[in-house]
Protein backbone atom coordinates (compact mmCIF):
# COMPACT_ATOMS: atom_id res chain seq x y z
CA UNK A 1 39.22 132.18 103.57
CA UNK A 2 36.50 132.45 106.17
CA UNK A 3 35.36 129.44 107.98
CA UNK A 4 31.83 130.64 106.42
CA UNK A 5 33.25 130.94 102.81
CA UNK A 6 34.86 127.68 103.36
CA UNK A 7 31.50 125.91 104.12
CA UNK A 8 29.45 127.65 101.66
CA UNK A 9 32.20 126.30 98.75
CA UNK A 10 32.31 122.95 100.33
CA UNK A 11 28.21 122.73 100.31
CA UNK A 12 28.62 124.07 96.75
CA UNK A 13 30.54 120.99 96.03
CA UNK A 14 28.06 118.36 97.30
CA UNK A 15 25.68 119.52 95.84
CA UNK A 16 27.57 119.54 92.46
CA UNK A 17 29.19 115.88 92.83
CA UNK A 18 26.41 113.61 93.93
CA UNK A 19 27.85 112.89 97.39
CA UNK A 20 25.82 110.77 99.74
CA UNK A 21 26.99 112.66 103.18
CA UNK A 22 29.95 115.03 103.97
CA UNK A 23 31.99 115.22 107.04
CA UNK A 24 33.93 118.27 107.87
CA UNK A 25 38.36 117.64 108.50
CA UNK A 26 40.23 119.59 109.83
CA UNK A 27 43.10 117.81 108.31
CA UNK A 28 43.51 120.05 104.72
CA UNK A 29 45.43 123.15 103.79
CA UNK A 30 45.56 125.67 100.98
CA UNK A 31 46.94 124.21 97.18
CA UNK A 32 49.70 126.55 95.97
CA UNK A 33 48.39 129.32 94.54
CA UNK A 34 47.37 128.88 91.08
CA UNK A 35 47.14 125.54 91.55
CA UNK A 36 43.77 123.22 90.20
CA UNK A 37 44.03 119.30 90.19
CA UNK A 38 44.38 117.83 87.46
CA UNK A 39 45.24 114.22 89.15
CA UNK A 40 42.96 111.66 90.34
CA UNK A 41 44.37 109.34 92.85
CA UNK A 42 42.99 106.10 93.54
CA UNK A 43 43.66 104.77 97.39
CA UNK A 44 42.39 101.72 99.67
CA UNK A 45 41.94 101.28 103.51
CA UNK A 46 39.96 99.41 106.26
CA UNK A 47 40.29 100.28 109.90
CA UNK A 48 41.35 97.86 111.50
CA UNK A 49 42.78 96.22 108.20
CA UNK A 50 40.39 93.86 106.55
CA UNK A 51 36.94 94.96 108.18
CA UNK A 52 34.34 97.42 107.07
CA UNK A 53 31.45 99.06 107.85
CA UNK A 54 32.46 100.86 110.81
CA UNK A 55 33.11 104.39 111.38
CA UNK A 56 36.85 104.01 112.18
CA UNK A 57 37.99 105.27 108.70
CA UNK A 58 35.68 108.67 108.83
CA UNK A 59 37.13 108.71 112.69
CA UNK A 60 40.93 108.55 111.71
CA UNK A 61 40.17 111.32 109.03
CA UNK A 62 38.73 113.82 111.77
CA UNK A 63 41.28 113.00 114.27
CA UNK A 64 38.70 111.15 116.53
CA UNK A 65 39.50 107.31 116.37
CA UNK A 66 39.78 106.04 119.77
CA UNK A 67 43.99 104.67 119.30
CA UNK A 68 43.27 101.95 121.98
CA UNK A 69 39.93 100.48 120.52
CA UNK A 70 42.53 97.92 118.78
CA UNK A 71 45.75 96.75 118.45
CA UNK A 72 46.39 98.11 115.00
CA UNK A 73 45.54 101.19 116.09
CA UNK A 74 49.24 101.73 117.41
CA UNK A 75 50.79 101.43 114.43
CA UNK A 76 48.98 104.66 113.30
CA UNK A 77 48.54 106.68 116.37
CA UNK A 78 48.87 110.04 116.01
CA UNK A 79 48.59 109.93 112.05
CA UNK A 80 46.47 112.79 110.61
CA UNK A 81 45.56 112.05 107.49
CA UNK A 82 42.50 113.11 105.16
CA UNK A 83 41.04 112.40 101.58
CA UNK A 84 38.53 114.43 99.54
CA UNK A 85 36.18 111.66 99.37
CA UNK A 86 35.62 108.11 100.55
CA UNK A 87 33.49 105.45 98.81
CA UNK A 88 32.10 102.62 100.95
CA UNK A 89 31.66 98.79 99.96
CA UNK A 90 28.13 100.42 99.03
CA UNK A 91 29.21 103.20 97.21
CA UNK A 92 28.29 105.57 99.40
CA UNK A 93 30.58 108.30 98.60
CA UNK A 94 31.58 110.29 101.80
CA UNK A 95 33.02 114.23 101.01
CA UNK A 96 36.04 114.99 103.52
CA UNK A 97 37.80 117.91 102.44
CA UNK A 98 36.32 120.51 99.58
CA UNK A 99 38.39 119.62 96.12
CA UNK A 100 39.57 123.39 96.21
CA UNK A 101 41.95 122.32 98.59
CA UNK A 102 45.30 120.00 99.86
CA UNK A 103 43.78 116.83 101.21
CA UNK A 104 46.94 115.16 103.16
CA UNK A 105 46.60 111.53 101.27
CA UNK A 106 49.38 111.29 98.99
CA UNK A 107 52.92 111.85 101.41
CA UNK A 108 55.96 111.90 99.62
CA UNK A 109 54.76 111.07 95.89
CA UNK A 110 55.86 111.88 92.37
CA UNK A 111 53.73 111.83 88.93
CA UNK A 112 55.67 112.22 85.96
CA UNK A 113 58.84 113.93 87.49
CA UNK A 114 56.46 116.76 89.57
CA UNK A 115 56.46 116.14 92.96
CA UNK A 116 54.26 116.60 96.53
CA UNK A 117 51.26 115.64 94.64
CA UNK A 118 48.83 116.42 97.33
CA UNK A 119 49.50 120.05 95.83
CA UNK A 120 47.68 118.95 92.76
CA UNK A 121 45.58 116.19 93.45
CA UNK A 122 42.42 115.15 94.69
CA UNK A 123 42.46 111.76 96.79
CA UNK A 124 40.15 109.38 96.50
CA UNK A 125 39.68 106.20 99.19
CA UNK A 126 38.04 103.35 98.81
CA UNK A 127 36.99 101.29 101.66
CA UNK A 128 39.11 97.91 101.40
CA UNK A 129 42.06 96.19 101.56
CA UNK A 130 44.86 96.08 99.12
CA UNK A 131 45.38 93.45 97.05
CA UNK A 132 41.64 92.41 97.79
CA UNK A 133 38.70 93.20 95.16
CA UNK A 134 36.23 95.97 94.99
CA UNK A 135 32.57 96.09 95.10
CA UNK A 136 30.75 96.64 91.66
CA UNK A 137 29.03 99.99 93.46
CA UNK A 138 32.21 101.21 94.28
CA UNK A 139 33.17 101.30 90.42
CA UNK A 140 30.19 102.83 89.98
CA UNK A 141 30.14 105.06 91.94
CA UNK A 142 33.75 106.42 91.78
CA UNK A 143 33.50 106.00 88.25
CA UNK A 144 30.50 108.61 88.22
CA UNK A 145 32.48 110.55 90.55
CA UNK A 146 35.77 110.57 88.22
CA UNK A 147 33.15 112.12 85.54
CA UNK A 148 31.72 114.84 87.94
CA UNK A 149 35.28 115.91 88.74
CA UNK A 150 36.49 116.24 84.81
CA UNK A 151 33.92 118.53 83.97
CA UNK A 152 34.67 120.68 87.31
CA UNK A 153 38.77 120.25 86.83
CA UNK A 154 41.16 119.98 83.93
CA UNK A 155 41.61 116.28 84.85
CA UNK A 156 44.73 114.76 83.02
CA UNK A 157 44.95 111.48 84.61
CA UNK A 158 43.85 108.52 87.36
CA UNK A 159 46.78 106.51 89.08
CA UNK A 160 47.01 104.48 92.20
CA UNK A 161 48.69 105.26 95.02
CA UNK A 162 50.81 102.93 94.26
CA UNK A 163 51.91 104.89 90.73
CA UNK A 164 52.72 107.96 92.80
CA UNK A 165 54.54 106.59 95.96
CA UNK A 166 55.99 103.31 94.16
CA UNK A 167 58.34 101.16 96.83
CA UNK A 168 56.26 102.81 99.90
CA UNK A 169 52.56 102.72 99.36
CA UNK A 170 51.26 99.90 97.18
CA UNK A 171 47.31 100.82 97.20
CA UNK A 172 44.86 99.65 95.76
CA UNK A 173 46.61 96.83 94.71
CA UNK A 174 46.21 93.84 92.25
CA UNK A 175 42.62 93.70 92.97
CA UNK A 176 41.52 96.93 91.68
CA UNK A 177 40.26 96.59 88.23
CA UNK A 178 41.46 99.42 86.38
CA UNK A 179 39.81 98.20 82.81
CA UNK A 180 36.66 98.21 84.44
CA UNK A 181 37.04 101.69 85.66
CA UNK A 182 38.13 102.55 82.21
CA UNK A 183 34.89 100.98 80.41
CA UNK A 184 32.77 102.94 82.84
CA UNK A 185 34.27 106.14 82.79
CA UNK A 186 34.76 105.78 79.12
CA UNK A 187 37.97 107.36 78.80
CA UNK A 188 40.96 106.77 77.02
CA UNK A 189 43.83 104.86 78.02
CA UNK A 190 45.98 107.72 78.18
CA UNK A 191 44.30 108.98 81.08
CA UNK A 192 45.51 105.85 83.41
CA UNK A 193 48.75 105.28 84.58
CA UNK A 194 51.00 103.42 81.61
CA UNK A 195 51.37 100.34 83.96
CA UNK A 196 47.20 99.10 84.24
CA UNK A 197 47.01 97.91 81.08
């Protein structure tokens, strides 16, 4: 698709899904073909680990963090990485890659015996820490968000990245409410991963 196709869609988007500001990655790739998500899942992170506010998070998703503005930043160097959207402590909701295609947040994951589940997911980060709790905007907001994407995409269910990468990834953690972002979104139990509730 042409780089001008490829904005148009992703402006398309926006405008469809209430996002406060988008930032273009270059860190995304086609789905297989045929392929439309019908997974939600639900990360955290803070760059560096524990603080937010800053722009480290959108920097590390356009391949622009600065690796020696901080210790922890070694750990990662060289990672590219990418979600389709990021909600801040505000719930400002930050569009990274358009939904139409592979965001690289998942890795090596499995839902329900299918595997690679970037191929059929959309990613969602939200800025904290795992373990920690949540703002009450950023349930709002991704709950609002979780809506706008149902109606776009034959959504089937909302895990953690802990649900699809269990052992290695263990985000978002204890802290994350997940009966909360039930009551909002108003969907059934069904739709979360068996081991919320």
């Amino acid at each position: 698709m042409a780089l001008t196709a490829q904005l148009s869609a992703f402006t398309e988007a926006v405008d469809r899904i209430r996002i406060s500001s988008s930032v273009w990655t270059d860190n995304f790739g086609p789905r297989p073909r045929g392929v439309v998500p019908s997974l939600l899942i639900i990360h955290s992170i803070s760059l560096p680990p524990g603080q937010y506010g800053g722009p480290e998070v959108e920097q590390l998703f356009t391949n622009t963090l600065d690796w020696d503005a901080h210790p922890y930043f070694q750990s990662i160097r060289g990672l590219q990485v990418s979600a389709h959207f990021f909600i801040r402590r505000t719930g400002e909701v930050i569009q990274f890659v358009d939904c139409e295609h592979r965001a690289w947040h998942a890795g090596q994951s499995v839902w329900q015996g299918r595997p690679n589940c970037n191929d059929y997911s959309i990613g969602i980060e939200l800025e904290g820490l795992e373990g920690d709790t949540f703002e009450l905007a950023q349930y709002h907001a991704l709950a609002t968000l979780c809506q706008d994407l149902a109606r776009r995409y034959p959504i089937e269910h909302v895990v953690g990245h802990e649900h699809v990468a269990p052992g290695r990834k263990h985000d978002p953690g204890p802290g994350f409410d997940w009966a909360l972002l039930q009551q909002l979104t108003g969907w059934p139990a069904q739709r979360f991963a068996p081991a919320v509730f």
